[in-house]
C-alpha atoms as a PDB file:
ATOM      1  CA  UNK A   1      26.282  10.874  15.074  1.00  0.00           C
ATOM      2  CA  UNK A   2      24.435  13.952  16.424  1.00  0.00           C
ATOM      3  CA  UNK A   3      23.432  16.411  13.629  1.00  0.00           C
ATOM      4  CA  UNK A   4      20.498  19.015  13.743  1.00  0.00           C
ATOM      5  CA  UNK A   5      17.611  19.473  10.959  1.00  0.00           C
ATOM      6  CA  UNK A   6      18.475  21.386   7.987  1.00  0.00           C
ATOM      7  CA  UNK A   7      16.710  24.533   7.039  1.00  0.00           C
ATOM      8  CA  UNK A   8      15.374  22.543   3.678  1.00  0.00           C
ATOM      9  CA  UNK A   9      14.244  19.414   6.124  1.00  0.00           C
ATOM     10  CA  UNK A  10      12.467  21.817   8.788  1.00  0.00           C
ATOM     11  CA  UNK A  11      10.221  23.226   5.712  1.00  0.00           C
ATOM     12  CA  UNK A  12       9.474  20.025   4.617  1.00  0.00           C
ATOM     13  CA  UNK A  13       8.076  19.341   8.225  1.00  0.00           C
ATOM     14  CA  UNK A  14       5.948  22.535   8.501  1.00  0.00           C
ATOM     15  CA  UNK A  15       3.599  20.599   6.264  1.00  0.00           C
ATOM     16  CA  UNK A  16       3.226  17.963   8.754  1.00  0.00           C
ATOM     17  CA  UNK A  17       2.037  20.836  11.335  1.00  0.00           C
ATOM     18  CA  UNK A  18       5.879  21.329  12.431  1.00  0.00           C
ATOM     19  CA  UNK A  19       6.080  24.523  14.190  1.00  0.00           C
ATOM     20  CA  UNK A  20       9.087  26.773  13.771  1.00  0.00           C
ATOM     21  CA  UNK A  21       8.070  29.445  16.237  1.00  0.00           C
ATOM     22  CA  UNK A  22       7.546  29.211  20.013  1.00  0.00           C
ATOM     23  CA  UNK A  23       4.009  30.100  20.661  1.00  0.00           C
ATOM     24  CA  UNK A  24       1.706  30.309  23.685  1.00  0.00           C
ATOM     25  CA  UNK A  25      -2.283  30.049  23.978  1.00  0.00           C
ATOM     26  CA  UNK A  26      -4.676  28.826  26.646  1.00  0.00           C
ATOM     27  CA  UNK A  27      -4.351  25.234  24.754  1.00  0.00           C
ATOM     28  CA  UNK A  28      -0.927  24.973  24.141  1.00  0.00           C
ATOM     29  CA  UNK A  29       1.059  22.718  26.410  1.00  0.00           C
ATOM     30  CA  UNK A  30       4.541  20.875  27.032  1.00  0.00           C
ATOM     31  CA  UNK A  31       3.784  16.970  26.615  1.00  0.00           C
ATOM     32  CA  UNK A  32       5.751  16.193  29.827  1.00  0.00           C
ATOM     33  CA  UNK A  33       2.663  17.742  31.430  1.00  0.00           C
ATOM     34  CA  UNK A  34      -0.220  15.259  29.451  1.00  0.00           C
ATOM     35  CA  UNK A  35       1.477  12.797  32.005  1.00  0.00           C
ATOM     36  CA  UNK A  36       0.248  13.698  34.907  1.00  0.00           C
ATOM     37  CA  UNK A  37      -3.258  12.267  34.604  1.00  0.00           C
ATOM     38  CA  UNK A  38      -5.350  15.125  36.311  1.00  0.00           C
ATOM     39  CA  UNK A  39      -3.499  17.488  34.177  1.00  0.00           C
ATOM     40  CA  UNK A  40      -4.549  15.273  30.873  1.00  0.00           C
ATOM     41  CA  UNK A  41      -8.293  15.196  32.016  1.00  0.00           C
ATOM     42  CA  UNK A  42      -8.086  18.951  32.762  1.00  0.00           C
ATOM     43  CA  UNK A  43      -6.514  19.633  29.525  1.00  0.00           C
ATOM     44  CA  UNK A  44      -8.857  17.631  27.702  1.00  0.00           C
ATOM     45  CA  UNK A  45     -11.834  19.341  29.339  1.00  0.00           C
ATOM     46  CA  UNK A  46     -10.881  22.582  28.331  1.00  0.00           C
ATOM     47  CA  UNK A  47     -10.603  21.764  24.945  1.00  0.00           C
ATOM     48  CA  UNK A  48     -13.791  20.253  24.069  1.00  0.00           C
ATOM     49  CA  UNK A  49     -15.647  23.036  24.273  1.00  0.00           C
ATOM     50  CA  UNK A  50     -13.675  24.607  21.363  1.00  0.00           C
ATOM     51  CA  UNK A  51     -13.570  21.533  19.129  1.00  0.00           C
ATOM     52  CA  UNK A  52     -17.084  20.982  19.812  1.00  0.00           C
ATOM     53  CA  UNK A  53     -17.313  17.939  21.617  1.00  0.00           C
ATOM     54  CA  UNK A  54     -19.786  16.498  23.844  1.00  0.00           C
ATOM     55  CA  UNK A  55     -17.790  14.507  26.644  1.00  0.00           C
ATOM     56  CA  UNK A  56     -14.158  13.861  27.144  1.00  0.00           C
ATOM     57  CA  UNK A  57     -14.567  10.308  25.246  1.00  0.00           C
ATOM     58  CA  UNK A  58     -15.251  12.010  21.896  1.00  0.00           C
ATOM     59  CA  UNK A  59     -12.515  14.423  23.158  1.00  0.00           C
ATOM     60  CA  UNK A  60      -9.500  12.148  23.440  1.00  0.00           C
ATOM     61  CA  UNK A  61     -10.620  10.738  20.078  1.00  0.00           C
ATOM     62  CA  UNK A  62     -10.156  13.780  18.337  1.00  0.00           C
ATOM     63  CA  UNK A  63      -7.127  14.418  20.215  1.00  0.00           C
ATOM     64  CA  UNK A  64      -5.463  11.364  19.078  1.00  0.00           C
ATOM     65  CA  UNK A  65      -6.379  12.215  15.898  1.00  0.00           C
ATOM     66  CA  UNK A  66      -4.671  15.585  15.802  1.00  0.00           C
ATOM     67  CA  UNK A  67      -1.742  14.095  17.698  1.00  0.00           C
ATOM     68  CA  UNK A  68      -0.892  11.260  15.103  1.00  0.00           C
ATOM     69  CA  UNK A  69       0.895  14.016  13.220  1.00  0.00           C
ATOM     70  CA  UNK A  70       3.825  13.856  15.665  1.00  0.00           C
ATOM     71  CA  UNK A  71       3.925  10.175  14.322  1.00  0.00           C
ATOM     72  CA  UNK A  72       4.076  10.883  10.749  1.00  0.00           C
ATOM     73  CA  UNK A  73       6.661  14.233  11.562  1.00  0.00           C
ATOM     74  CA  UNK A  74       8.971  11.452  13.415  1.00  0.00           C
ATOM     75  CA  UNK A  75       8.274   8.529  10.692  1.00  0.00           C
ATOM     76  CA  UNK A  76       8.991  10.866   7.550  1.00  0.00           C
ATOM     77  CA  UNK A  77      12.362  11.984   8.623  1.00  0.00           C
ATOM     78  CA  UNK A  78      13.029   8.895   9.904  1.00  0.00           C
ATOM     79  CA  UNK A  79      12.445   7.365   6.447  1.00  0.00           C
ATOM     80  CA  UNK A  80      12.993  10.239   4.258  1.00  0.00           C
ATOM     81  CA  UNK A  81      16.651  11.343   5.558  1.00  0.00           C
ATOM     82  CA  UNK A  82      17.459   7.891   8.057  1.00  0.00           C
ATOM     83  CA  UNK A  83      17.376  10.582  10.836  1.00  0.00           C
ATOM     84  CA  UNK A  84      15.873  10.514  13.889  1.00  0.00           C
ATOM     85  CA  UNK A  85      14.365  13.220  16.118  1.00  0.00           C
ATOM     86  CA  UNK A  86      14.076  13.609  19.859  1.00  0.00           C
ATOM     87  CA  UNK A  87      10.464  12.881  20.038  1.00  0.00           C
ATOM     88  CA  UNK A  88      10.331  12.279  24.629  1.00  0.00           C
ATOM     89  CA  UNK A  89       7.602  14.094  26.153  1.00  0.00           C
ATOM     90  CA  UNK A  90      10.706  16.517  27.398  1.00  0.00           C
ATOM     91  CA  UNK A  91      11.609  17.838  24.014  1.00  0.00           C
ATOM     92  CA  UNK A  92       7.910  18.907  22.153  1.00  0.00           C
ATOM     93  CA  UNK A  93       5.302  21.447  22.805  1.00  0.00           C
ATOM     94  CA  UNK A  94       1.917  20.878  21.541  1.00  0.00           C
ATOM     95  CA  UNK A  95       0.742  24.856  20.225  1.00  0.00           C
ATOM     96  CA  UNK A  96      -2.337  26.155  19.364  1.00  0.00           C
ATOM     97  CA  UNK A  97      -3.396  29.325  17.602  1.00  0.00           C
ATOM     98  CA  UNK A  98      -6.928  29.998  19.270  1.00  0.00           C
ATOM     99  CA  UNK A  99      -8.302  31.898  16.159  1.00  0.00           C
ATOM    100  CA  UNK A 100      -8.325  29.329  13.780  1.00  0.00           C
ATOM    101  CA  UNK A 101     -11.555  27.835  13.315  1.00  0.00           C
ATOM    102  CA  UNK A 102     -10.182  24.473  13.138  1.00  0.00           C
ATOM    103  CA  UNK A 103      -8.101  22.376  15.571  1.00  0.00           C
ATOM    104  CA  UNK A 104      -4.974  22.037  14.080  1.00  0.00           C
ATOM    105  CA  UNK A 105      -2.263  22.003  16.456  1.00  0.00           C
ATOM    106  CA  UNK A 106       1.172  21.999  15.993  1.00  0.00           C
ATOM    107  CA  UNK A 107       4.209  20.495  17.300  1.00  0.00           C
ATOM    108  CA  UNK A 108       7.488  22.519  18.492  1.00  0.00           C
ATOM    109  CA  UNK A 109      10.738  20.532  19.708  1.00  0.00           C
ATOM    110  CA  UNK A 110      13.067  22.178  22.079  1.00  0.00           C
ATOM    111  CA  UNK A 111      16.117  20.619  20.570  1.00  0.00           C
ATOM    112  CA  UNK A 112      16.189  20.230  16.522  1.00  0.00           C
ATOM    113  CA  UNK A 113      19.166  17.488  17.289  1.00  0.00           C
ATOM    114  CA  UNK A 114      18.945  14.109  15.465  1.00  0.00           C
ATOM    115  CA  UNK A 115      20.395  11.055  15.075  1.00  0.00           C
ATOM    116  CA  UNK A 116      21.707   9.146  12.193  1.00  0.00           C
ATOM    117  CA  UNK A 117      21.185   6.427  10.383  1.00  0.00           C
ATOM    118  CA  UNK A 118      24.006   3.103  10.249  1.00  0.00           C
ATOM    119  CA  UNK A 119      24.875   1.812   7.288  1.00  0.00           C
ATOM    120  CA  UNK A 120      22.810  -1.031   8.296  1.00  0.00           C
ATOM    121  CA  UNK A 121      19.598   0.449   9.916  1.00  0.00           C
ATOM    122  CA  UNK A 122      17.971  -2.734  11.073  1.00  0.00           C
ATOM    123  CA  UNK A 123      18.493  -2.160  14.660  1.00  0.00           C
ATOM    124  CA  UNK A 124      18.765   1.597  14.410  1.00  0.00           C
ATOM    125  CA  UNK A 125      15.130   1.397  13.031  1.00  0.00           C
ATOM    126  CA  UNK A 126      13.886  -0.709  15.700  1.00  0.00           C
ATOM    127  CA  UNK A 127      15.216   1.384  18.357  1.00  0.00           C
ATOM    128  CA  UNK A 128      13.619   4.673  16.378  1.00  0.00           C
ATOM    129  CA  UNK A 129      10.414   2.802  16.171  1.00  0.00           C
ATOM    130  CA  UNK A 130      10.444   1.500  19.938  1.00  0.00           C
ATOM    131  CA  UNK A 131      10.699   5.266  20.907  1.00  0.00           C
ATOM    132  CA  UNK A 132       7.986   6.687  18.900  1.00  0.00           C
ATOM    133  CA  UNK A 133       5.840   4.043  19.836  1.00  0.00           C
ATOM    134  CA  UNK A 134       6.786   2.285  23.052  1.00  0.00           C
ATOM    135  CA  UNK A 135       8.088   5.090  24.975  1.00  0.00           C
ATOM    136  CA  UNK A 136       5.419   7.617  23.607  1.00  0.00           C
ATOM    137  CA  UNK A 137       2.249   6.762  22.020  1.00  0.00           C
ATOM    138  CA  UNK A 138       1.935   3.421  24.143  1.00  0.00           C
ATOM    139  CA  UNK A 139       1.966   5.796  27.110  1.00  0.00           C
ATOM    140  CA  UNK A 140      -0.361   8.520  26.073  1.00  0.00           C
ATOM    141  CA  UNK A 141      -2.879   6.012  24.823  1.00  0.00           C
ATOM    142  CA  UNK A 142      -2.905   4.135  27.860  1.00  0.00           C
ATOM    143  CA  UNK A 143      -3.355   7.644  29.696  1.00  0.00           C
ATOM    144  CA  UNK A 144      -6.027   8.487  27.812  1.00  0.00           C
ATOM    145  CA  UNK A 145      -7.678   5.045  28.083  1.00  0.00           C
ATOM    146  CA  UNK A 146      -7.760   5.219  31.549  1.00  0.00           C
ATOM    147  CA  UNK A 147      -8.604   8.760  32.318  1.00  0.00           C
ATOM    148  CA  UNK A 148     -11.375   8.981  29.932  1.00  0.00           C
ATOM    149  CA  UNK A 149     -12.738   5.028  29.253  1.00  0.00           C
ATOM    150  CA  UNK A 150     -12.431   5.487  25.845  1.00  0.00           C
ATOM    151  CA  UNK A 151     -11.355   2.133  23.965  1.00  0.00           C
ATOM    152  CA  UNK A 152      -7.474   1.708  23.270  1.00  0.00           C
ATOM    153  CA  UNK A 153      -8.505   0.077  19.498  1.00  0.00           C
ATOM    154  CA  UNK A 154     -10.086   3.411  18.337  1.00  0.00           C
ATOM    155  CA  UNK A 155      -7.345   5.448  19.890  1.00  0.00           C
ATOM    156  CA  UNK A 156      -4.428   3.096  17.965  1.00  0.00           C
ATOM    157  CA  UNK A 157      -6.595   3.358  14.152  1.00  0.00           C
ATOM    158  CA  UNK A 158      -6.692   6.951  14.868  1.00  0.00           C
ATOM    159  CA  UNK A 159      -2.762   7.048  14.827  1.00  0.00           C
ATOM    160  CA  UNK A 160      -2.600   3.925  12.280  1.00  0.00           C
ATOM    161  CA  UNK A 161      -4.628   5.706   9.281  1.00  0.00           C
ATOM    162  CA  UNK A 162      -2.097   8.533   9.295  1.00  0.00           C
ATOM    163  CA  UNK A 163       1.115   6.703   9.070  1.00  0.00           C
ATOM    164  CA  UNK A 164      -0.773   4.666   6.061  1.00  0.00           C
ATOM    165  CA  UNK A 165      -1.286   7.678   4.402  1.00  0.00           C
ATOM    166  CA  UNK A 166       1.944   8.919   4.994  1.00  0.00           C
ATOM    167  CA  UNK A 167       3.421   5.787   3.455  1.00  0.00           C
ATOM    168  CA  UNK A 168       0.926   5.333   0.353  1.00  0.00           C
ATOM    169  CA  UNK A 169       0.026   8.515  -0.518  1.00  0.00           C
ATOM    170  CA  UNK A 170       3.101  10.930   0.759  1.00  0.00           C
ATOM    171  CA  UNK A 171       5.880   9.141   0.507  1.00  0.00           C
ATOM    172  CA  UNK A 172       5.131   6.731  -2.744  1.00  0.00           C
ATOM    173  CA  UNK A 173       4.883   9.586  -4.710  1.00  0.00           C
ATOM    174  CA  UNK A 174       8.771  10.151  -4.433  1.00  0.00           C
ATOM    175  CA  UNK A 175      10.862   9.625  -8.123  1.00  0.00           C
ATOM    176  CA  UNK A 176      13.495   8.848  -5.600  1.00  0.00           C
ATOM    177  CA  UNK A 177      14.115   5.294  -6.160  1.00  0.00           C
ATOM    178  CA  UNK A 178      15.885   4.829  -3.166  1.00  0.00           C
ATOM    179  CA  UNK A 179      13.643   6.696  -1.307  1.00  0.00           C
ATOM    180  CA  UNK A 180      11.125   4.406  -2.846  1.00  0.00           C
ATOM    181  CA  UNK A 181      12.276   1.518  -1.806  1.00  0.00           C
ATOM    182  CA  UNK A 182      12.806   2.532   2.083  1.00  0.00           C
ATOM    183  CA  UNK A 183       9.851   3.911   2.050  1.00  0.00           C
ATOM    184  CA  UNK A 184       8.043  -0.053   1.342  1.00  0.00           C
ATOM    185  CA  UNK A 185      10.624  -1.360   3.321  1.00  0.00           C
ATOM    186  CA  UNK A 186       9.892   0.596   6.382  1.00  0.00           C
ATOM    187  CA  UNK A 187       5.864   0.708   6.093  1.00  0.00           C
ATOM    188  CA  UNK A 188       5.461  -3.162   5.166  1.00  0.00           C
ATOM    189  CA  UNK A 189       8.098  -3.384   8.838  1.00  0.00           C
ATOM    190  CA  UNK A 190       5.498  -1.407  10.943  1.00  0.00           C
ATOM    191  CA  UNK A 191       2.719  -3.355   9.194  1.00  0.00           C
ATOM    192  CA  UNK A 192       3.355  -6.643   8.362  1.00  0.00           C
ATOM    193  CA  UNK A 193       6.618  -7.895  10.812  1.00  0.00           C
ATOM    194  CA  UNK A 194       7.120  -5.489  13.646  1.00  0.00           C
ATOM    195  CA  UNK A 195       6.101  -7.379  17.165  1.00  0.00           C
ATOM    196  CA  UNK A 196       4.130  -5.850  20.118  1.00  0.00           C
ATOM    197  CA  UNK A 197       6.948  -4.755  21.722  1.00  0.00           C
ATOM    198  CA  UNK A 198       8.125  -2.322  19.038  1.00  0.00           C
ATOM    199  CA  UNK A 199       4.167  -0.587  19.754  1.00  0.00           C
ATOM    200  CA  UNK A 200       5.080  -1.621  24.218  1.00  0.00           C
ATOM    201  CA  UNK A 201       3.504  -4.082  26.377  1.00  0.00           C
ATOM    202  CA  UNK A 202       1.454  -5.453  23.299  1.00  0.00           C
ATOM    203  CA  UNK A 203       0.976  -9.259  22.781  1.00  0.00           C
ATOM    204  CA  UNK A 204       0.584  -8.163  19.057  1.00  0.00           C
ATOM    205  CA  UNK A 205       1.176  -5.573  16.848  1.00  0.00           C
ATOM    206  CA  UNK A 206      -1.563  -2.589  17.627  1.00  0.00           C
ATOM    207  CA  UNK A 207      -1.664  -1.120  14.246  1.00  0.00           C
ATOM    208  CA  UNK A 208      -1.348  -4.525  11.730  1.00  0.00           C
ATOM    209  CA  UNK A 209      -5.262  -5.538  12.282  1.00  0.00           C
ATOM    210  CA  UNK A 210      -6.170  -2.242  10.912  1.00  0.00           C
ATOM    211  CA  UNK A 211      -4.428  -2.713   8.168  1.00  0.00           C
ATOM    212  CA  UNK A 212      -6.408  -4.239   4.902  1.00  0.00           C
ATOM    213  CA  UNK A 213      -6.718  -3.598   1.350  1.00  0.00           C
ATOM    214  CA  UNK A 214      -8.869  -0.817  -0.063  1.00  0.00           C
ATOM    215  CA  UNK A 215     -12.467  -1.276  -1.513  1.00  0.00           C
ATOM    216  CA  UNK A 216     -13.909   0.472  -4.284  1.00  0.00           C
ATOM    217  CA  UNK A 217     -16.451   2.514  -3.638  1.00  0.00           C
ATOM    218  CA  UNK A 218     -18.826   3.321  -6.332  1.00  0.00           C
ATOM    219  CA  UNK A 219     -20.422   6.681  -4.471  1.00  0.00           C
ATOM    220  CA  UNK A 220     -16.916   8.369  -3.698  1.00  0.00           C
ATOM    221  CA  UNK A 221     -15.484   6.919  -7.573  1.00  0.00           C
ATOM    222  CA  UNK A 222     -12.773   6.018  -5.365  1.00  0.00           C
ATOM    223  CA  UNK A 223     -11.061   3.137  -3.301  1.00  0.00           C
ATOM    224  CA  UNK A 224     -11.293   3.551   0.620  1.00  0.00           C
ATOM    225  CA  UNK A 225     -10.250   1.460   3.376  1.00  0.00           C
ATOM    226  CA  UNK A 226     -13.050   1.186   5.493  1.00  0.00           C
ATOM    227  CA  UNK A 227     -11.954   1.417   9.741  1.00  0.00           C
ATOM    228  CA  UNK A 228     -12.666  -0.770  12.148  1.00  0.00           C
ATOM    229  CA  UNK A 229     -13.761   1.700  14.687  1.00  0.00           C
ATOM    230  CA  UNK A 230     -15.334   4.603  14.277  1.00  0.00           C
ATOM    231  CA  UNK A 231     -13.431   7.860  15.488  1.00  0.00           C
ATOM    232  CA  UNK A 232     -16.804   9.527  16.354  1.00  0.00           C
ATOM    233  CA  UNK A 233     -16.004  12.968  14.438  1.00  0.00           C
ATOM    234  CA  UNK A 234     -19.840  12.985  13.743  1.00  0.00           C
ATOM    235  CA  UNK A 235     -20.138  13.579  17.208  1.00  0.00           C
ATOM    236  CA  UNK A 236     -18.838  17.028  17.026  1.00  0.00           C
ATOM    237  CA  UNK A 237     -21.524  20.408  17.101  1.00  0.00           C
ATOM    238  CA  UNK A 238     -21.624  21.166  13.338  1.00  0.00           C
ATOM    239  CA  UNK A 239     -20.706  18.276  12.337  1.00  0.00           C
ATOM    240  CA  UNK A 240     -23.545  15.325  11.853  1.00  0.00           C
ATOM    241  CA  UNK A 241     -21.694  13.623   8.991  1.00  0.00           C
ATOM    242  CA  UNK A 242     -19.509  10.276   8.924  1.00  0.00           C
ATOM    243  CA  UNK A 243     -15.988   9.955   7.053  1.00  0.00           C
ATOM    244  CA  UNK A 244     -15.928   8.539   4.358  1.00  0.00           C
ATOM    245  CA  UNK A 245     -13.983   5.923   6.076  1.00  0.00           C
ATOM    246  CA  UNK A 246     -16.670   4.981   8.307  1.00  0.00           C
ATOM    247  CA  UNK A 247     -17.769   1.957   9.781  1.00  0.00           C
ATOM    248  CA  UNK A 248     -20.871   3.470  10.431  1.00  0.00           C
ATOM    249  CA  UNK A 249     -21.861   4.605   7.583  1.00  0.00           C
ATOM    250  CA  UNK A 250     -20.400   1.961   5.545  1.00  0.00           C
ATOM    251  CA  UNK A 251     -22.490  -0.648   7.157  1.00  0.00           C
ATOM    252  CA  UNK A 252     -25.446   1.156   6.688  1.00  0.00           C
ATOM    253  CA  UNK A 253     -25.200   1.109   2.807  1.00  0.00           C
ATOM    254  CA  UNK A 254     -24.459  -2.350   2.885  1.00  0.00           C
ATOM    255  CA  UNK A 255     -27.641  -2.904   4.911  1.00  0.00           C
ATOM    256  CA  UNK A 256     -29.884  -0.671   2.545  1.00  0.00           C
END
């Protein structure tokens, strides 16, 4: 059945970097475009410079990064409300207010329309999933890959990290039980039993080897999971520090 967000769901979004206005800047862009390889590479060479980056390989990193909250916009209203949003290249603009210091784009669709839910939302899920993932992300990673040489595995934990916060620390914090529940359901799904082909032309699922418990860490009083790749933030002009996620820097304590 084809319904349209809500005024309550659409503020909900905005903290996900859902943008309600139509706005234009030398960085903002219609993801139908990011297809066309030369315009990608051009597009990504005009925004290092203002995130600070020293090649287009660092540049794509932080990109995917940044993008990864179209995944978590798609994934919480697909769990949250069992609706799901027109999320093709076609339907979102990727915006970008020049002033802010940060990079924090955000992400406007053309049409608002969605799509319920069945009562049973087995295949419905899997069809939501192989459109996020198969039809988009697949596509813009392999772009990337191949326009800029940068390795498909730290492209794929740059989008992974965010839907595993999105699971464990936004959405488990619901008193919803029901909510609750879908939310588990869903995440252990994409985690755990979803198949290559839910992610596209994977043998296995991209996001599942990324995907291990947390360690204490003593320094941070806090438990981290540590990546697998490093997303080479540290790279940046200012910046000269590792997450606290990193491999990097991780390894090196262990080593001390």
């Amino acid at each position: 059945m084809h319904k349209a967000l809500n005024t309550s769901e659409i503020e909900q979004l905005e903290m996900f970097r859902f943008a309600t206005k139509l706005e234009s800047s030398e960085l903002s862009i219609e993801l139908h475009s990011l297809q066309d390889e030369t315009v990608l590479l051009h597009y990504l060479e005009n925004l290092g410079p203002h995130i600070g980056s020293p090649n287009v390989k660092v540049t794509s990193s932080i990109f995917v990064k940044r993008y990864a909250f179209l995944a978590v916009i798609y994934l919480y209203a697909l769990t949250a409300w069992n609706k799901k949003l027109d999320v093709s290249f076609e339907n979102v603009i990727l915006q970008t207010k020049m002033e802010e210091e940060a990079w924090l784009p955000t992400f406007y669709f053309k049409n608002l329309g969605v799509k319920e839910a069945p009562q049973d939302r087995r295949q419905w899920r899997d069809e939501a999933l192989k459109e996020l993932f198969s039809d988009h992300i697949h596509v813009l990673i392999n772009r990337l890959s191949k326009v800029t040489k940068q390795s498909q595995q730290i492209l794929w934990e740059n989008i992974s990290l965010y839907i595993f916060w999105l699971y464990e620390t936004v959405l488990s914090k619901t008193v919803d039980a029901e909510l609750l529940n879908r939310g588990n359901q869903d995440f252990h799904y994409l985690v755990q039993e979803a198949t290559g082909t839910v992610f596209g032309n994977h043998p296995v699922n991209p996001i599942k080897r990324f995907y291990e418990n947390k360690r204490d860490n003593h320094e941070l009083q806090e438990e981290v999971r540590v990546r697998k790749t490093c997303c080479l933030t540290y790279l940046l002009k200012g910046k000269k520090k590792f997450c606290k996620t990193c491999p990097l820097m991780n390894k090196s304590r262990r080593n001390s």
